[in-house]
Structure formats: C-alpha cells, structure tokens
PDB file of N, CA and C in Angstrom:
ATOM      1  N   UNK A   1    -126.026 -12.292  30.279  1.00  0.00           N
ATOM      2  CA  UNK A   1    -126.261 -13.288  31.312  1.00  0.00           C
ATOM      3  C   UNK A   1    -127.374 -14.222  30.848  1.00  0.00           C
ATOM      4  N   UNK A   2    -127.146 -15.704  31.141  1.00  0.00           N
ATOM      5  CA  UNK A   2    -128.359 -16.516  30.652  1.00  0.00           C
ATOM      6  C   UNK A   2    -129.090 -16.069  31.841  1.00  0.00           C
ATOM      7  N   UNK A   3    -130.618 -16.872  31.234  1.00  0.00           N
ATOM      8  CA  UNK A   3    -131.505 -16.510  32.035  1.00  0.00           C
ATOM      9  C   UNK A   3    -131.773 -18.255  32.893  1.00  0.00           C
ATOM     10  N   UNK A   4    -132.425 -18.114  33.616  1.00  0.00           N
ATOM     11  CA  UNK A   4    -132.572 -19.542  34.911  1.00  0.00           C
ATOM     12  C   UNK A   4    -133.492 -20.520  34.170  1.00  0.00           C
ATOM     13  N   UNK A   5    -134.594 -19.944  33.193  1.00  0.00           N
ATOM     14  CA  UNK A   5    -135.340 -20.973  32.964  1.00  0.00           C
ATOM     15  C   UNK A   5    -134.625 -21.313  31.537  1.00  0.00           C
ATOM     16  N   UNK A   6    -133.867 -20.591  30.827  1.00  0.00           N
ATOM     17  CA  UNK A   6    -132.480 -21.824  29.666  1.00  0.00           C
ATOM     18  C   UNK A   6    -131.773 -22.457  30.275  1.00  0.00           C
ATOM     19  N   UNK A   7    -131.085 -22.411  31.312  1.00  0.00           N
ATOM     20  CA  UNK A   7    -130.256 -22.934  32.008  1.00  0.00           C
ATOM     21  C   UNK A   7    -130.788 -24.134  32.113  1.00  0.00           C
ATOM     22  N   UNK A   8    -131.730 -23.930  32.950  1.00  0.00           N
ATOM     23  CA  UNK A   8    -132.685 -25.376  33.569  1.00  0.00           C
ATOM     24  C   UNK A   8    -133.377 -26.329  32.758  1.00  0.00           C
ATOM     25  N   UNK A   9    -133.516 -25.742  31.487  1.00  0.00           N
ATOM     26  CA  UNK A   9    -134.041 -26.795  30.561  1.00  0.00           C
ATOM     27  C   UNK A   9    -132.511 -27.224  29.991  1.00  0.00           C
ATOM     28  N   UNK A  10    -131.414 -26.347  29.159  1.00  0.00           N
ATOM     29  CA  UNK A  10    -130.170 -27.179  28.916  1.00  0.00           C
ATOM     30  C   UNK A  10    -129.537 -28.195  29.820  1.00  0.00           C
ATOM     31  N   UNK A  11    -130.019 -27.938  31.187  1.00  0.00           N
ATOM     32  CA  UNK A  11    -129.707 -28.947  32.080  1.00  0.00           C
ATOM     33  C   UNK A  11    -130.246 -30.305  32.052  1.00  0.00           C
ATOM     34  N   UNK A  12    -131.214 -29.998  31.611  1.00  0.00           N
ATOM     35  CA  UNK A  12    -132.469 -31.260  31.637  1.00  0.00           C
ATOM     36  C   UNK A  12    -132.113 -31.900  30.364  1.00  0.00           C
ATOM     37  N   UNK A  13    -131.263 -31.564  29.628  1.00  0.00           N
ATOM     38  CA  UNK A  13    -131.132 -32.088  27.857  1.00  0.00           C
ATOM     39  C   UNK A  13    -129.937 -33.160  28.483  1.00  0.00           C
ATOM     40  N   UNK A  14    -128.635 -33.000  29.318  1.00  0.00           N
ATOM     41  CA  UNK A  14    -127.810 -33.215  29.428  1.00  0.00           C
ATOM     42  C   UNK A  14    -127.546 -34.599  29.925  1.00  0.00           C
ATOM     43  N   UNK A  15    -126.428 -35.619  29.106  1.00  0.00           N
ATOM     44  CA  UNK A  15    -126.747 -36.987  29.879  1.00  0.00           C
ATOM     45  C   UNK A  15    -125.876 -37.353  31.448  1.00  0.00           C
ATOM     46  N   UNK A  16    -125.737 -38.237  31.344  1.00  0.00           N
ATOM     47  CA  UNK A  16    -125.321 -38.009  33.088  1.00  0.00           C
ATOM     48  C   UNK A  16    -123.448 -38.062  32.578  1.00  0.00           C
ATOM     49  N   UNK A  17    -122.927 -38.849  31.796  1.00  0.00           N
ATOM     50  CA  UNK A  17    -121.681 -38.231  31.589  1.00  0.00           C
ATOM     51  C   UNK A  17    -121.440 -37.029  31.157  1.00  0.00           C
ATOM     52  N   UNK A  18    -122.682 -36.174  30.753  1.00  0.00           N
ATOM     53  CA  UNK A  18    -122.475 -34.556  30.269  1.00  0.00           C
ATOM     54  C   UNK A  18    -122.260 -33.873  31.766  1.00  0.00           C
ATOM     55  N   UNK A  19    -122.922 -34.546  32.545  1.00  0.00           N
ATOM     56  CA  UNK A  19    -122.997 -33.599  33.326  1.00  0.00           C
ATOM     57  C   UNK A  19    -121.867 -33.930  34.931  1.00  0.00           C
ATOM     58  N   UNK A  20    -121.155 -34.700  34.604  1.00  0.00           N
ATOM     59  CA  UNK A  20    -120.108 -35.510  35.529  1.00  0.00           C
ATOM     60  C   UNK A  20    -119.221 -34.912  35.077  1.00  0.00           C
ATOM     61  N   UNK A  21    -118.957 -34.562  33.526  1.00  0.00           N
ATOM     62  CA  UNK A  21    -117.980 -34.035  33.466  1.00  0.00           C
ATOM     63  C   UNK A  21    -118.216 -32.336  33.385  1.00  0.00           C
ATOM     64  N   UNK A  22    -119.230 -32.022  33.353  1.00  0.00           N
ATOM     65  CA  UNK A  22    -119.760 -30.499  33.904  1.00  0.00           C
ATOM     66  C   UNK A  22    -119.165 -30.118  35.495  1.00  0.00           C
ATOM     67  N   UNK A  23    -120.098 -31.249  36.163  1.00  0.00           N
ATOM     68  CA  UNK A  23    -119.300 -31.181  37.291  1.00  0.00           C
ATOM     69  C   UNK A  23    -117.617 -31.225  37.709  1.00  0.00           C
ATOM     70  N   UNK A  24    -117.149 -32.059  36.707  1.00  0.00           N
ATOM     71  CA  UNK A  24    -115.488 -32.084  37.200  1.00  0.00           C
ATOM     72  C   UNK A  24    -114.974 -30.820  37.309  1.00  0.00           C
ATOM     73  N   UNK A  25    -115.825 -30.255  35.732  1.00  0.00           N
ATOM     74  CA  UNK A  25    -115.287 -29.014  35.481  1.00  0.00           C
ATOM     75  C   UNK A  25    -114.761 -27.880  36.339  1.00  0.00           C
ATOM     76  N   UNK A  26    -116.512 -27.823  36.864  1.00  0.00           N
ATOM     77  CA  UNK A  26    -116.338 -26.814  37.792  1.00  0.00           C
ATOM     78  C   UNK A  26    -115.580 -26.999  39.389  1.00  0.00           C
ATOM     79  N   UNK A  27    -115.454 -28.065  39.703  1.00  0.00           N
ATOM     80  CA  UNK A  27    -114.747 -28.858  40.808  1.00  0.00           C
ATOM     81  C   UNK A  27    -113.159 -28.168  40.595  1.00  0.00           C
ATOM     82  N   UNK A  28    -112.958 -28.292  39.467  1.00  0.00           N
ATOM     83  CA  UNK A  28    -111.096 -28.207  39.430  1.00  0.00           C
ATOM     84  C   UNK A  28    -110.980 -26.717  39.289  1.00  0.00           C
ATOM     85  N   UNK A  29    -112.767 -25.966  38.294  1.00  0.00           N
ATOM     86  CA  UNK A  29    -111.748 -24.797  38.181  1.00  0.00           C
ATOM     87  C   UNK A  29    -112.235 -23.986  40.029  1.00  0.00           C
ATOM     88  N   UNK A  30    -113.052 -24.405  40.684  1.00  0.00           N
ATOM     89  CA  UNK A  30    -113.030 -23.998  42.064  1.00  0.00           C
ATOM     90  C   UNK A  30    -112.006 -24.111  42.780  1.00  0.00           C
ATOM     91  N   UNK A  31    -110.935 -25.121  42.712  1.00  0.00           N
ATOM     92  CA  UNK A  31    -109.814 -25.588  43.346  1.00  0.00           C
ATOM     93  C   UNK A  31    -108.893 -24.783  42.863  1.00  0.00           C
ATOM     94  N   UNK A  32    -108.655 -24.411  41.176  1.00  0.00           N
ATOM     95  CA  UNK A  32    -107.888 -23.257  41.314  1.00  0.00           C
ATOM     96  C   UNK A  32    -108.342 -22.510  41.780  1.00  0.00           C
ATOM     97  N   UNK A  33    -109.233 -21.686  42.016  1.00  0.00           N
ATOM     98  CA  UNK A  33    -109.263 -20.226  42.460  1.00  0.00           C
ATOM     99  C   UNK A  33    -108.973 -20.314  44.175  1.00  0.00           C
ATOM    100  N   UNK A  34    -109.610 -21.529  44.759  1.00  0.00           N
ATOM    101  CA  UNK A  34    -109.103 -21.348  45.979  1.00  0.00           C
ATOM    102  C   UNK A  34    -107.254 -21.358  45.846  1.00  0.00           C
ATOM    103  N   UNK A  35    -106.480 -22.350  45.409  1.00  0.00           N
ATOM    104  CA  UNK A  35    -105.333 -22.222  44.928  1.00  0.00           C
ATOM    105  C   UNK A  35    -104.668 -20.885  45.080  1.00  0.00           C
ATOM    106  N   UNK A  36    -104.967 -20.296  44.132  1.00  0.00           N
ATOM    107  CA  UNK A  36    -104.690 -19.337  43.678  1.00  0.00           C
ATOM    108  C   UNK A  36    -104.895 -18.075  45.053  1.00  0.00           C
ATOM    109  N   UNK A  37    -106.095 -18.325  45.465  1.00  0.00           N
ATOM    110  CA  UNK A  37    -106.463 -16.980  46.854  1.00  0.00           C
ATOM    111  C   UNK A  37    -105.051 -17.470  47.873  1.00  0.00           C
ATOM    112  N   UNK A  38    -105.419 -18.932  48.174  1.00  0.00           N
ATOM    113  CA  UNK A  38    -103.985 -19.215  49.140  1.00  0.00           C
ATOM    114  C   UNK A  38    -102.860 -18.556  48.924  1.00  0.00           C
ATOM    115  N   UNK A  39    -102.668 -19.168  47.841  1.00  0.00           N
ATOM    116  CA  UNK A  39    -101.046 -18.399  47.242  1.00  0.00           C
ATOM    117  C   UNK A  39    -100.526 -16.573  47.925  1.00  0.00           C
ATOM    118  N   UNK A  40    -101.705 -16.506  47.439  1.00  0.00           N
ATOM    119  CA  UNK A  40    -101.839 -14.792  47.289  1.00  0.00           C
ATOM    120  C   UNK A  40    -102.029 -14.245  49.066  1.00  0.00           C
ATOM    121  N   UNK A  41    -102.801 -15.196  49.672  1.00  0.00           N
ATOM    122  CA  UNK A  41    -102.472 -14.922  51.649  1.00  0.00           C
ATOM    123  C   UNK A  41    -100.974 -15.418  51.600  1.00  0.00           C
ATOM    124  N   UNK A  42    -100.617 -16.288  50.917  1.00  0.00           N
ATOM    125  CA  UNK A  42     -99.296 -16.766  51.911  1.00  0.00           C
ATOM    126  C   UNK A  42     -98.425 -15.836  51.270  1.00  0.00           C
ATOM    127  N   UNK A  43     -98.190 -14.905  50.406  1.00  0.00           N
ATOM    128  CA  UNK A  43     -97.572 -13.840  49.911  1.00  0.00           C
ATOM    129  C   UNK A  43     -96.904 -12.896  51.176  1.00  0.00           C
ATOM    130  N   UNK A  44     -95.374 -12.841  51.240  1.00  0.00           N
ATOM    131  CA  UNK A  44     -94.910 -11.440  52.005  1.00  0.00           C
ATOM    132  C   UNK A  44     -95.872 -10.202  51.710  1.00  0.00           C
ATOM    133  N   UNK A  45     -96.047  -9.728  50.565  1.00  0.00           N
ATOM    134  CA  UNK A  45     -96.582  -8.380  50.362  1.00  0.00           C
ATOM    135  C   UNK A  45     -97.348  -8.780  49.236  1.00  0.00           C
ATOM    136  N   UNK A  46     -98.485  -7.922  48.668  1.00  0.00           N
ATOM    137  CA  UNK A  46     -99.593  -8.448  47.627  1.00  0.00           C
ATOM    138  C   UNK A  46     -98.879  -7.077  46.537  1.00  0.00           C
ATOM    139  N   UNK A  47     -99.111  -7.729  45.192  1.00  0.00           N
ATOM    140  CA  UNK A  47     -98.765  -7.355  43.932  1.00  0.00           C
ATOM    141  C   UNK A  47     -99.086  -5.405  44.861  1.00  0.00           C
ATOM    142  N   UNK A  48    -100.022  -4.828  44.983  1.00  0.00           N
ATOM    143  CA  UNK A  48    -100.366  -3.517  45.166  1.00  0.00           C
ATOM    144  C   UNK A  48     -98.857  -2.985  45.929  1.00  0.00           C
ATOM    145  N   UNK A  49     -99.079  -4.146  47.104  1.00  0.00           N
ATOM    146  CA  UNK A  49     -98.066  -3.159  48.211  1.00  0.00           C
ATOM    147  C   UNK A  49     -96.200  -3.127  47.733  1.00  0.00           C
ATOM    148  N   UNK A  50     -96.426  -4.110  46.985  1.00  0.00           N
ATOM    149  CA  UNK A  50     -95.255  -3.811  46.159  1.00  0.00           C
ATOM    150  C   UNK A  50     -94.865  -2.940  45.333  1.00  0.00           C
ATOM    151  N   UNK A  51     -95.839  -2.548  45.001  1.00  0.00           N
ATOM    152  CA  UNK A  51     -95.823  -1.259  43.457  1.00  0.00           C
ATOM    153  C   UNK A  51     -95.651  -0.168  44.602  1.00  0.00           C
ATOM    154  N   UNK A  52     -96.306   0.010  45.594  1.00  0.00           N
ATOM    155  CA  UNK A  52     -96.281   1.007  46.733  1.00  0.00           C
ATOM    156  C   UNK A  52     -95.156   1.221  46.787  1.00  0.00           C
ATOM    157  N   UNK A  53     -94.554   0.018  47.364  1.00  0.00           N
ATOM    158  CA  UNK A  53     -92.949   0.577  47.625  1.00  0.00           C
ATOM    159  C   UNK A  53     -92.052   0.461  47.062  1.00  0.00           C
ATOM    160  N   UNK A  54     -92.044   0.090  45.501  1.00  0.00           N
ATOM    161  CA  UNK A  54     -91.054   0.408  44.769  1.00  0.00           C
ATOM    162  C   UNK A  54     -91.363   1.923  44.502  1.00  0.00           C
ATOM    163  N   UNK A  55     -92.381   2.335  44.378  1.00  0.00           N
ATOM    164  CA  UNK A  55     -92.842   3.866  44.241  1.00  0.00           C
ATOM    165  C   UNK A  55     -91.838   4.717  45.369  1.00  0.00           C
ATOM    166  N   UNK A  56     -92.082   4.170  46.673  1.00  0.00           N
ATOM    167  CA  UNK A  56     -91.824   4.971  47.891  1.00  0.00           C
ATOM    168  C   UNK A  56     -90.226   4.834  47.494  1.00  0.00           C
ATOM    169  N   UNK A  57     -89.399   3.995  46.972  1.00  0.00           N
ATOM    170  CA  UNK A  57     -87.769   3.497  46.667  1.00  0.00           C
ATOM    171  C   UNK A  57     -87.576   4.885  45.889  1.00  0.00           C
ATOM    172  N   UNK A  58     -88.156   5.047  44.846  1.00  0.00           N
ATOM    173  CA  UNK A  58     -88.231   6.006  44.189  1.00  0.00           C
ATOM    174  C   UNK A  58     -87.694   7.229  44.319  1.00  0.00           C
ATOM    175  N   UNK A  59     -88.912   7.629  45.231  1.00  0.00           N
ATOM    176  CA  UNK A  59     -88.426   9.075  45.596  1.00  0.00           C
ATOM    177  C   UNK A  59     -87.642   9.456  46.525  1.00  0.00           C
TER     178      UNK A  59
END
C-alpha cells in the first residue's frame, strides 16, 4: 500500500491534464463498478444461488 505523504507529493508533481485525465480515469472505472453491481441486482438469481440449485437438480 502507498503511503499518504507519496501520494500527496506525486500529486503535487502532476500537471492539470495529468490529472483530468486521472480523474476521467477513475470516473469511468467507478461507473463500471456501479454498472456492473446493477447488473448483478437486476439478476433473477446471483451466480451462488445458481450453483445452489443446479447442486439441489442433482441429487
């Protein structure tokens, strides 16, 4: 794990298009993960409860 006071000085090195596109970065990859959580609520059954009951088919 970095530590807060590298962070904060690499921050301070950075020009403002370094850091616009730092920001995009993290903007889009936040949007996937919300993405991605949605997906996974709007799901009939979640990856687990499926394995459940192909298990329960099973026997």
């Amino acid at each position: 794990m970095i530590s807060t006071e590298i962070l904060k000085s690499e921050l301070n090195e950075l020009t403002v298009y370094q850091l616009r596109s730092l920001q995009y970065a993290i903007a889009k990859k936040l949007e996937e993960k919300a993405a991605a959580k949605t997906k996974s609520e709007n799901a009939l059954l979640t990856d687990e409860e499926l394995d459940m009951l192909a298990e329960v088919m099973r026997s």
